[in-house]
Protein backbone atom coordinates (compact mmCIF):
# COMPACT_ATOMS: atom_id res chain seq x y z
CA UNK A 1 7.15 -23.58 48.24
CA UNK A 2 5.98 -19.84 48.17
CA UNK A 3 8.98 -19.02 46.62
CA UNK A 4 8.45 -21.45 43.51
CA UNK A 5 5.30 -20.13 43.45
CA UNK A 6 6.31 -16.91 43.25
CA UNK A 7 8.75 -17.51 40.40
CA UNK A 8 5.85 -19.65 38.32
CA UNK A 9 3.74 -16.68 38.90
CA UNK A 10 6.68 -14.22 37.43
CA UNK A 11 7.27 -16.64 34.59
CA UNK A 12 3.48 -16.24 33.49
CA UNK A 13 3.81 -12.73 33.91
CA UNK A 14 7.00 -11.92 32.09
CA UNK A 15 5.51 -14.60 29.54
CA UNK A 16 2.52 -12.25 29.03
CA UNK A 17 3.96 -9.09 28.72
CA UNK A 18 6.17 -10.46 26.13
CA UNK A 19 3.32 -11.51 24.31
CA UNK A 20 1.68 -8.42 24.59
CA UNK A 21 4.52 -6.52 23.33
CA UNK A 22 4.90 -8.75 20.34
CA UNK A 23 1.21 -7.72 20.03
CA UNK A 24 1.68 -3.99 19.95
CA UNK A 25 4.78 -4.58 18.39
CA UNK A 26 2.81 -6.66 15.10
CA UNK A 27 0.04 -3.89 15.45
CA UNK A 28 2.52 -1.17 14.84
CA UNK A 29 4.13 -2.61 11.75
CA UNK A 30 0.85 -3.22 10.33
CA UNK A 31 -0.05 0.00 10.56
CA UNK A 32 3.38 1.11 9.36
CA UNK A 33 2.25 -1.35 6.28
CA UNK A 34 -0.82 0.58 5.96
CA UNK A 35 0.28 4.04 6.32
CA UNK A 36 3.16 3.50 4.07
CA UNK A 37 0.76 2.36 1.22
CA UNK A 38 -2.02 4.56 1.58
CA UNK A 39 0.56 7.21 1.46
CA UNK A 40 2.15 5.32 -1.95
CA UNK A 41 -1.31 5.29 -3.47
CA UNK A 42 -1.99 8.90 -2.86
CA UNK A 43 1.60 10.05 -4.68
CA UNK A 44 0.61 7.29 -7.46
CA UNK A 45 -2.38 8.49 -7.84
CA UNK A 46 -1.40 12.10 -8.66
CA UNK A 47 0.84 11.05 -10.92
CA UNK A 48 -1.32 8.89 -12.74
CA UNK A 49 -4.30 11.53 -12.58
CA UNK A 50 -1.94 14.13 -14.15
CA UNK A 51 -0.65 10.86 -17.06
CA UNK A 52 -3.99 10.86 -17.40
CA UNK A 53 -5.28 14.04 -18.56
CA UNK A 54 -2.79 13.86 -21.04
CA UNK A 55 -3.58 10.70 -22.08
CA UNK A 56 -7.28 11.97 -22.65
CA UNK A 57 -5.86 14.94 -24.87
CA UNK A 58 -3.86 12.35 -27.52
CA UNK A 59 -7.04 11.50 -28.75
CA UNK A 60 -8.20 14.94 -29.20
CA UNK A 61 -6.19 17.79 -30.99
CA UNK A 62 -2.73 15.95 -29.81
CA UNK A 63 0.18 17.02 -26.98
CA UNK A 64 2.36 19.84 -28.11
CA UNK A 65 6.25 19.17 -27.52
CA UNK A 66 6.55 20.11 -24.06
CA UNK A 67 3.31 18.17 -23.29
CA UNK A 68 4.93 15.09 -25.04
CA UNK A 69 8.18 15.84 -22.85
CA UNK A 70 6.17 16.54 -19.55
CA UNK A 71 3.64 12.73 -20.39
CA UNK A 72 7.06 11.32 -20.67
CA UNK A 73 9.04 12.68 -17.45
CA UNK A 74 5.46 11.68 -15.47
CA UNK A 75 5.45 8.70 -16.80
CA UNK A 76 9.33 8.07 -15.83
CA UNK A 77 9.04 8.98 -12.64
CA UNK A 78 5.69 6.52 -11.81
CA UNK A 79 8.25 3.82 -12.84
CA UNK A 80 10.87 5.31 -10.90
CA UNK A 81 9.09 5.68 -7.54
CA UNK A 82 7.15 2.06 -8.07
CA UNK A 83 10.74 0.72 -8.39
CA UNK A 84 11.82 2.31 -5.10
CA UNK A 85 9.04 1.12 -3.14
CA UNK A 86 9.84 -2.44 -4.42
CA UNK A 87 13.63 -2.12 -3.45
CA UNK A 88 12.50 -0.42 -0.17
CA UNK A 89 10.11 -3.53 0.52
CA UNK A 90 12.56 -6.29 -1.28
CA UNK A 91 12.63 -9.23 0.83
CA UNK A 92 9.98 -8.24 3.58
CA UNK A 93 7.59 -10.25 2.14
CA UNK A 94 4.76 -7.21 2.36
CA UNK A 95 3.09 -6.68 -1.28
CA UNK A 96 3.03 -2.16 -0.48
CA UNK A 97 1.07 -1.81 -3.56
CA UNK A 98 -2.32 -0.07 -2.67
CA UNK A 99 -5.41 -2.56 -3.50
CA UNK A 100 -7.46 -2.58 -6.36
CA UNK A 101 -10.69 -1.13 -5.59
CA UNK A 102 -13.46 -3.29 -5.25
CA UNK A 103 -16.30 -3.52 -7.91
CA UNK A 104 -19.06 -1.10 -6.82
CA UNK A 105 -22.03 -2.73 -8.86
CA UNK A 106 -23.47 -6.47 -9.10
CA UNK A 107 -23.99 -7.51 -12.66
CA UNK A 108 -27.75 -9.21 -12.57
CA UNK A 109 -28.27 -11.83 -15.10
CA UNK A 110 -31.72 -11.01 -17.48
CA UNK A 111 -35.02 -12.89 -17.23
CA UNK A 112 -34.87 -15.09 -20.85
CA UNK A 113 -38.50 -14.99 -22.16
């Protein structure tokens, strides 16, 4: 009878350190998740900052050549690193994009007289 006991009582055990694995386990691939798009967001976003400020100049005095060349090699190589993040994710079922950000201001509707 102890002995059955015994074994229930390792059962439960080795049932909840399993679990708690799976736990650390589901914890560390979120994080993973996380890390891996903050980090995607952050080269993204310099890329897109630089895209930018060229962008801004078009609809001032213009891009010189190189400036054309250098908005067009930025601009290839946003695609080109969003397109290896999706193959690197393909199939995981984890969207790595970095959020939106959220809308900072409530839009109040105006007293009608």
């Amino acid at each position: 009878m102890n002995d059955h006991i015994r074994q229930v009582g390792q059962s439960i055990m080795g049932a909840v350190q399993e679990s708690n694995r799976q736990v650390l386990n589901d914890h560390g691939d979120d994080q993973h998740r996380k890390g891996f798009s903050r980090a995607a967001s952050i080269s993204l976003r310099l890329v897109q900052d630089e895209i930018d400020v060229l962008k801004e100049q078009m609809t001032g005095p213009g891009l010189s050549k190189s400036e054309q060349a250098l908005y067009a090699h930025l601009d290839e190589l946003k695609s080109k690193i969003e397109s290896d993040f999706d193959r690197y994710w393909r199939g995981s079922g984890i969207d790595w994009r970095p959020r939106k950000p959220v809308v900072n201001a409530v839009a109040r509707q105006t007293e009608e007289s």
